[in-house]
Protein backbone atom coordinates (compact mmCIF):
# COMPACT_ATOMS: atom_id res chain seq x y z
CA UNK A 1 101.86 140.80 23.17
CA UNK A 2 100.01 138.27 25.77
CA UNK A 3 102.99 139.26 28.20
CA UNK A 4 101.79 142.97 27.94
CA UNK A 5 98.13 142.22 27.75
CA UNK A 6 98.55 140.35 30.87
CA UNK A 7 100.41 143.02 33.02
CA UNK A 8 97.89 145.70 32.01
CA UNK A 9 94.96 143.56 33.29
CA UNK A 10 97.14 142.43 36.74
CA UNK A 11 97.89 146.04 37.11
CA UNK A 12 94.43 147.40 36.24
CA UNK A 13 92.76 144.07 38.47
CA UNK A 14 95.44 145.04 41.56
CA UNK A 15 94.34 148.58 41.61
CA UNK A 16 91.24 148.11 41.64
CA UNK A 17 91.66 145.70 44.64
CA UNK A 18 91.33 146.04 48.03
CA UNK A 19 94.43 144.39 49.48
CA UNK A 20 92.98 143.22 52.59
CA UNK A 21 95.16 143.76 56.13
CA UNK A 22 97.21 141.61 58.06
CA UNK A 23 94.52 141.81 61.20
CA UNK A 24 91.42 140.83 59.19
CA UNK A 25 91.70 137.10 59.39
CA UNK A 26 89.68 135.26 61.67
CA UNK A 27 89.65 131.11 62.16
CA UNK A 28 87.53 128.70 64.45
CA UNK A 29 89.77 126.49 65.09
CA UNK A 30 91.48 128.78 67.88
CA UNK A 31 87.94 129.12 69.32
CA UNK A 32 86.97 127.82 72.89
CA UNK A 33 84.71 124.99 72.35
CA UNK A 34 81.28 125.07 73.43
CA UNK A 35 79.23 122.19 75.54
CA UNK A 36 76.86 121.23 72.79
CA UNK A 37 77.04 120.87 69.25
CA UNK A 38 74.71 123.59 66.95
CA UNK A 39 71.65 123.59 68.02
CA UNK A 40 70.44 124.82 64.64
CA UNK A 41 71.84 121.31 63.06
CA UNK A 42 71.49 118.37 65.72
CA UNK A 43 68.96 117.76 68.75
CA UNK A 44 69.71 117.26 72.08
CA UNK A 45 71.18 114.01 71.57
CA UNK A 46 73.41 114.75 68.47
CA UNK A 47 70.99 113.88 65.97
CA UNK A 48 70.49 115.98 63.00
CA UNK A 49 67.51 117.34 62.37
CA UNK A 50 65.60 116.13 59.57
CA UNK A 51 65.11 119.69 57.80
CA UNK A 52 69.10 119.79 57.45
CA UNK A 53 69.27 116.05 56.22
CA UNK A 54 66.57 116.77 53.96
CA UNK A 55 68.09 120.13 52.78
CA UNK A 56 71.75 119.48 51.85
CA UNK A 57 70.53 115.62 50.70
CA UNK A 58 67.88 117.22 48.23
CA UNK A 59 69.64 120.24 47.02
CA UNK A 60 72.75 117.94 46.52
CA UNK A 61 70.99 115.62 44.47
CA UNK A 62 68.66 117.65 42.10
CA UNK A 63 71.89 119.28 41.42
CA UNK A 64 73.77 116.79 39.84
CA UNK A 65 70.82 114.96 38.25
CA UNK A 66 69.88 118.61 35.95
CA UNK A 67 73.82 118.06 35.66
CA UNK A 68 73.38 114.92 33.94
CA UNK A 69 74.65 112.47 36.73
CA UNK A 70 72.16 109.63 37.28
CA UNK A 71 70.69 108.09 40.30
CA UNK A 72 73.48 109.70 42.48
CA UNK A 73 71.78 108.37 45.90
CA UNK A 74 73.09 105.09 44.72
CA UNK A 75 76.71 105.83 44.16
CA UNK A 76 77.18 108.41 46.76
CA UNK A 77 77.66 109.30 50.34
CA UNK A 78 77.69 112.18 51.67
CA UNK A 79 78.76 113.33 55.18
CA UNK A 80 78.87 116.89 57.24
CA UNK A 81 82.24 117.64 58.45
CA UNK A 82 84.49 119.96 59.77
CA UNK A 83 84.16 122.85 62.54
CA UNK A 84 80.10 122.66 61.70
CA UNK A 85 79.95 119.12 63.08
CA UNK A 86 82.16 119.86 66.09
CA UNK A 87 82.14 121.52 69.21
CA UNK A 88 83.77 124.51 67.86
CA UNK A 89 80.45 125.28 65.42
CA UNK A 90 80.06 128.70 66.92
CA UNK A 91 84.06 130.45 66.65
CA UNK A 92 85.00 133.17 64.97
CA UNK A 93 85.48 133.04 61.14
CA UNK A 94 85.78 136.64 59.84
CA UNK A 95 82.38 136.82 59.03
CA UNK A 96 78.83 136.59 60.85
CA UNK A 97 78.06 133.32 58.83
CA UNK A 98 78.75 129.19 59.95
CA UNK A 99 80.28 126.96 57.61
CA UNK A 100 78.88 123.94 56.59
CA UNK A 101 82.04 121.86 54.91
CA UNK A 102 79.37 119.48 52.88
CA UNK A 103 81.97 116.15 52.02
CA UNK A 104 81.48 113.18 49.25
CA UNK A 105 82.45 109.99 48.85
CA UNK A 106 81.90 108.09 45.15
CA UNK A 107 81.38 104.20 44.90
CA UNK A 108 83.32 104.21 41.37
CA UNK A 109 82.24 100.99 40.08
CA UNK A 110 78.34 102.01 40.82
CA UNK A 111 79.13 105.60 39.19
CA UNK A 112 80.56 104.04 35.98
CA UNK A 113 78.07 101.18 35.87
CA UNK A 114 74.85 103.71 36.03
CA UNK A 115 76.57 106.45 34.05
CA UNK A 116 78.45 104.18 31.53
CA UNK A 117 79.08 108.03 29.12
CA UNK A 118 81.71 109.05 31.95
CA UNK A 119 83.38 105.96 31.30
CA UNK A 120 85.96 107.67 28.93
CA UNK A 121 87.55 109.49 31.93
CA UNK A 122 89.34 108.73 35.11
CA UNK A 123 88.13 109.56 38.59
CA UNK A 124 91.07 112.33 39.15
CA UNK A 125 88.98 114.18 36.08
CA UNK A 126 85.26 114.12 36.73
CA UNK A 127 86.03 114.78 40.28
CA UNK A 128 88.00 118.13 39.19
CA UNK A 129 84.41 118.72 36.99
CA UNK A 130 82.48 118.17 39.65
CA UNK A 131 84.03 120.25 42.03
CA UNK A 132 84.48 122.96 39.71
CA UNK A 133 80.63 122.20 39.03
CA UNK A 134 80.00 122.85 42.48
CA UNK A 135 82.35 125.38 43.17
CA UNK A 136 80.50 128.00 40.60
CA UNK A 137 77.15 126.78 39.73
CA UNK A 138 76.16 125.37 43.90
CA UNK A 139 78.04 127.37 45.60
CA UNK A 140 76.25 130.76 45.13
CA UNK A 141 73.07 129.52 45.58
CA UNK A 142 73.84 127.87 49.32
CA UNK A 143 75.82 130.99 50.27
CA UNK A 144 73.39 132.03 52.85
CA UNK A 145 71.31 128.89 53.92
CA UNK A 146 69.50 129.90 57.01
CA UNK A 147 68.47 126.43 59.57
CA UNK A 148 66.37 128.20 62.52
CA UNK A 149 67.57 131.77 63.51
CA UNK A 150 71.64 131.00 61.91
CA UNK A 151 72.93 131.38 58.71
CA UNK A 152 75.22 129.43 56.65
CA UNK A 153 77.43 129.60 53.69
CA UNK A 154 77.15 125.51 52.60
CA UNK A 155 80.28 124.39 50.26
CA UNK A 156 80.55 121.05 48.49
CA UNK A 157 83.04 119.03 47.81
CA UNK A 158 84.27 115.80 46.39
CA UNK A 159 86.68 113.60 48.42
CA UNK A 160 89.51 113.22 46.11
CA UNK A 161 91.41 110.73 48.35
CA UNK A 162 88.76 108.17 49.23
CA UNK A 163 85.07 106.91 49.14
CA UNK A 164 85.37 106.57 52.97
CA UNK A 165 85.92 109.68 54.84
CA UNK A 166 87.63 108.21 57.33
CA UNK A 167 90.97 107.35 55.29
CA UNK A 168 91.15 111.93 55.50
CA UNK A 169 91.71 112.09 59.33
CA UNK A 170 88.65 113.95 60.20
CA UNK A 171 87.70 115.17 63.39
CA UNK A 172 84.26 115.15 62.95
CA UNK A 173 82.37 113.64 60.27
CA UNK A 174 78.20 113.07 60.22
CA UNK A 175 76.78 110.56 58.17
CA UNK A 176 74.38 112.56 56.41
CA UNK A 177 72.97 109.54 53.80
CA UNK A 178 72.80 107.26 56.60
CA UNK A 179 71.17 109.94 59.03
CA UNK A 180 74.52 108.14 62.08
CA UNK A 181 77.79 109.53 63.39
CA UNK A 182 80.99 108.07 61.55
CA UNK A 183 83.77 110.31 63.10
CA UNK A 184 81.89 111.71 66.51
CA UNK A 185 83.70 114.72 67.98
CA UNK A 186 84.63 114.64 71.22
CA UNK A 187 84.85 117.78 73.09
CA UNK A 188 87.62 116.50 76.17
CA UNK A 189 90.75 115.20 74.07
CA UNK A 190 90.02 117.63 70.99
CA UNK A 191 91.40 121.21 70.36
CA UNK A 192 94.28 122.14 72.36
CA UNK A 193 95.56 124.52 70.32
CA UNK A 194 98.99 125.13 71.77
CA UNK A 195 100.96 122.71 70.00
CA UNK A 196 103.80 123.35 72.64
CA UNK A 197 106.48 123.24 69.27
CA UNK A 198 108.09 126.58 68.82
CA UNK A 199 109.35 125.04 65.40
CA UNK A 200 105.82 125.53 64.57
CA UNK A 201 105.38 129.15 65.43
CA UNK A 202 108.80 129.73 63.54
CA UNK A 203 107.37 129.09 60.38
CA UNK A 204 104.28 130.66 60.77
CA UNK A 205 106.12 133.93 61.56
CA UNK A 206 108.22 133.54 58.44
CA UNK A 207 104.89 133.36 56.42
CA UNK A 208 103.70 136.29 57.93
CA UNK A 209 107.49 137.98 57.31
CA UNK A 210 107.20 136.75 53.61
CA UNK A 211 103.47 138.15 53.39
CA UNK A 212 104.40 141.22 54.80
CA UNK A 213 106.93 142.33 52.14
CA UNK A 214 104.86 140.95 49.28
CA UNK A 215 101.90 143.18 50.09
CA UNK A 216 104.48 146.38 50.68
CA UNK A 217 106.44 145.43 47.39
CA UNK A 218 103.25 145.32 45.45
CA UNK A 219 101.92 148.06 46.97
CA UNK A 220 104.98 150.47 46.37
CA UNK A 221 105.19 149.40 42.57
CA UNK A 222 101.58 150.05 42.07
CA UNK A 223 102.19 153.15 43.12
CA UNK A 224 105.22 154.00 41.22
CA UNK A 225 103.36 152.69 37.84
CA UNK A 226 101.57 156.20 37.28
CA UNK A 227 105.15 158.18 36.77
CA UNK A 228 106.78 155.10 34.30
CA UNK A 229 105.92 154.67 31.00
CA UNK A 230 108.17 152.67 28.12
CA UNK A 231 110.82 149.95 28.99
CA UNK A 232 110.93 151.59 33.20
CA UNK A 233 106.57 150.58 33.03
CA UNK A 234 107.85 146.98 31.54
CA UNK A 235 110.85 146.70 34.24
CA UNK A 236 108.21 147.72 36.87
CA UNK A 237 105.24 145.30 35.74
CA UNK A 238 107.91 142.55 35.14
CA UNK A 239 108.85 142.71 39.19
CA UNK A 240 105.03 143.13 40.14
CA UNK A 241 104.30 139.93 38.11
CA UNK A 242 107.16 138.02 40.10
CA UNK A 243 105.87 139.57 43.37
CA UNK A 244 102.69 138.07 42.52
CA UNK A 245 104.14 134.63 41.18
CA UNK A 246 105.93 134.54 44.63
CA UNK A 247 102.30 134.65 46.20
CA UNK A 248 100.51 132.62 44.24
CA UNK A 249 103.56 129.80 44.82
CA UNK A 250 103.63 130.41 48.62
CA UNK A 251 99.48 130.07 48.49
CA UNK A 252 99.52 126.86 46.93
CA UNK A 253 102.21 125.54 49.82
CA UNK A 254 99.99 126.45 52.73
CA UNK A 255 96.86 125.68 51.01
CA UNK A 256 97.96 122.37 49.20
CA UNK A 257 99.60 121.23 52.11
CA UNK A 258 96.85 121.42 54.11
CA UNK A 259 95.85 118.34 51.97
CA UNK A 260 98.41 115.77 53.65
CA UNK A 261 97.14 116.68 57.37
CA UNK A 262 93.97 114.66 55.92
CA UNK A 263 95.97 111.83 53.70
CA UNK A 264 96.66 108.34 55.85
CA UNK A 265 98.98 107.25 56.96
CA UNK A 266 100.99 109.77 57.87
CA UNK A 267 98.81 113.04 57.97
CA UNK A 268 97.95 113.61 61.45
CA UNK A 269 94.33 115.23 60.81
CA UNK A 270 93.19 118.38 62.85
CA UNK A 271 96.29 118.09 64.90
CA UNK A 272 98.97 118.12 61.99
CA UNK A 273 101.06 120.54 61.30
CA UNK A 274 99.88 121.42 57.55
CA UNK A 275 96.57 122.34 59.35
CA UNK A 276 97.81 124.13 62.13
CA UNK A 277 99.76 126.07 59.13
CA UNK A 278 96.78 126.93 57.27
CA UNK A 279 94.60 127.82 60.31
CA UNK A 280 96.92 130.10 61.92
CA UNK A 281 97.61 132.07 58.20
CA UNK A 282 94.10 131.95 58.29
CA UNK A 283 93.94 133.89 61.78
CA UNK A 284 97.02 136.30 61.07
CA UNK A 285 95.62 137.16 57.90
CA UNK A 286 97.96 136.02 55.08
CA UNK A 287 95.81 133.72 53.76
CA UNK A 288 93.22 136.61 53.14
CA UNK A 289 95.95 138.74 51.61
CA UNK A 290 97.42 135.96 49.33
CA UNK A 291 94.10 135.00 48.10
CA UNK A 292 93.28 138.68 46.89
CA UNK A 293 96.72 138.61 45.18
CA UNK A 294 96.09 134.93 43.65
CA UNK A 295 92.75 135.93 42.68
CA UNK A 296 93.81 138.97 40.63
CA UNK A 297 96.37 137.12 39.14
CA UNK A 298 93.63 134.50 37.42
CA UNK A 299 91.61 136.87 36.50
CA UNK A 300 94.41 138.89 34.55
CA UNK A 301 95.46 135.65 33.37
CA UNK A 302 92.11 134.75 32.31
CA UNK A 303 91.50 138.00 30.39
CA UNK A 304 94.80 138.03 28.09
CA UNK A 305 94.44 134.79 27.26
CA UNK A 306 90.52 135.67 26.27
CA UNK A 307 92.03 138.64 24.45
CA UNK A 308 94.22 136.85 22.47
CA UNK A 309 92.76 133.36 21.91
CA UNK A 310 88.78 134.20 22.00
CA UNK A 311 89.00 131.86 25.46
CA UNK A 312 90.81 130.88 28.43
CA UNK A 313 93.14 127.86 27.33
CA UNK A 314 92.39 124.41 28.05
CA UNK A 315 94.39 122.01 29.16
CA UNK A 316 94.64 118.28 27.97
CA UNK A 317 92.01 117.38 30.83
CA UNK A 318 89.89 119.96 29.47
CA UNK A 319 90.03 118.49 26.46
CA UNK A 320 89.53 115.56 26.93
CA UNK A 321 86.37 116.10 28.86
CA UNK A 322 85.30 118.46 26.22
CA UNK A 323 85.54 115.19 23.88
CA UNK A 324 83.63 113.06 26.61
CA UNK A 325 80.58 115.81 27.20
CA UNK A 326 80.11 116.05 23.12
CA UNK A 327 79.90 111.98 22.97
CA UNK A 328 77.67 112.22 25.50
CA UNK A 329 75.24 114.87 24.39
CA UNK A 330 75.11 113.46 20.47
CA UNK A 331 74.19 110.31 21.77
């Protein structure tokens, strides 16, 4: 029965999705640098303006403390990284918005010692509630944050790996708490793009090949669903759901990879591999088209299991913070 209730909601979520096209994607990170960083964010001498500081600091902060973190300018740091704090601020993205990749470190021991309730759960776990915090609650609301005559779409995130941003590679990286540079960018050894390694380009193409024939496949048995009914609508659903399976896997490899180009010691940063990977998918437009898949797979997920359970189904994390936010709130 969930089987069933699930491929009626991914066939009745894929329809009504626009499966976007292979030449819609769009990344930065192939973009000629410019000679200055954005105006909009730091002076004439690479200072940020206080407005931004004050912005993302403030917003940040009154955040988590209506989320019921305490005092989180005393066990956090937070730093602007990525493309916004380089030279490459104004490339192409796909969209007429910057991003601002908003980064934060936790001192544990200061967390757990001014919010002794969290002490029930590791770091892996409230980081995962944080993010997923930010993810749907923040997010929306600093979708469109205009500094001076740009807009930006401002994402937050918690560094899973270390309290020091540094031990992630990056390329760029602005103190924002302590208003310095840690990582400066520097515009004449940074971003040549042409790793020279036609290994590389191999396996991008055979993402693109593998994308390709996942979008037709799906495509094709969406159409043929409207002539099958019985066991031939079952046969037909049961090789969309593996079609979609297949993207969802190959999403998490070029997405979750991306995660060792920042992990010491052997993740190389902006010039790894795993990042080249996801910036170039990003560019040729597989990313956007195994997103829209992934996404539509969730959501079918999401509604079968609400069908059939009255919710989506927690995992063991879940519950366990479930148990850790009632202990907190009856106290």
């Amino acid at each position: 029965m969930e089987n069933h209730r699930y491929f009626v909601g991914l066939a009745n979520t894929l329809s009504a999705l626009e499966i976007p096209e292979f030449n819609a994607g769009a990344s930065g990170y192939f973009s000629k640098p410019r000679s200055n960083l954005d105006p909009a964010l730091f002076d004439e001498y690479q200072h940020m303006h206080p407005e931004v500081r004050s912005f993302i600091l403030k917003t940040l902060y009154k955040f988590w403390e209506k989320r019921g973190y305490r005092e989180p300018g005393t066990w956090s740091t937070v730093w602007l990284a990525g493309s916004g704090a380089s030279y490459q601020w104004a490339g192409d993205r796909g969209h007429g918005d910057g991003d601002l990749d908003v980064l934060m470190g936790i001192d544990w021991d200061a967390f757990y010692l001014t919010n002794p309730t969290w002490s029930g759960l590791g770091t892996t776990q409230i980081i995962d509630h944080m993010d997923d915090e930010l993810r749907h609650i923040l997010w929306p609301r600093t979708a469109h944050t205009a500094f001076a005559d740009r807009t930006y779409e401002v994402t937050f995130f918690v560094n899973k790996n270390s309290s020091d941003i540094r031990d992630i590679n990056p390329y760029a990286a602005y103190n924002i708490t302590a208003d310095a540079w840690t990582v400066r960018p520097n515009p004449d050894t940074a971003y040549d793009q042409d790793p020279g390694d036609a290994q590389w380009y191999a396996n991008i193409t055979r993402d693109l090949e593998a994308a390709i024939i996942i979008r037709a496949r799906v495509t094709k048995i969406l159409g043929d669903l409207q002539y099958l009914d019985g066991a031939y609508w079952t046969n037909a659903m049961t090789q969309l759901a593996n079609e979609v399976h297949y993207a969802v896997g190959l999403m998490d490899e070029i997405h979750g990879n991306r995660h060792k180009a920042f992990e010491k010691p052997l993740g190389k940063g902006y010039w790894d591999f795993n990042n080249f990977r996801w910036q170039a998918n990003k560019r040729n437009g597989v990313v956007g088209v195994l997103a829209a898949i992934e996404r539509a797979h969730k959501d079918a997920q999401e509604a079968a299991e609400t069908t059939v359970y009255g919710g989506v189904l927690a995992t063991a994390d879940d519950l366990t913070l479930r148990a850790v936010m009632q202990y907190r709130d009856v106290r």
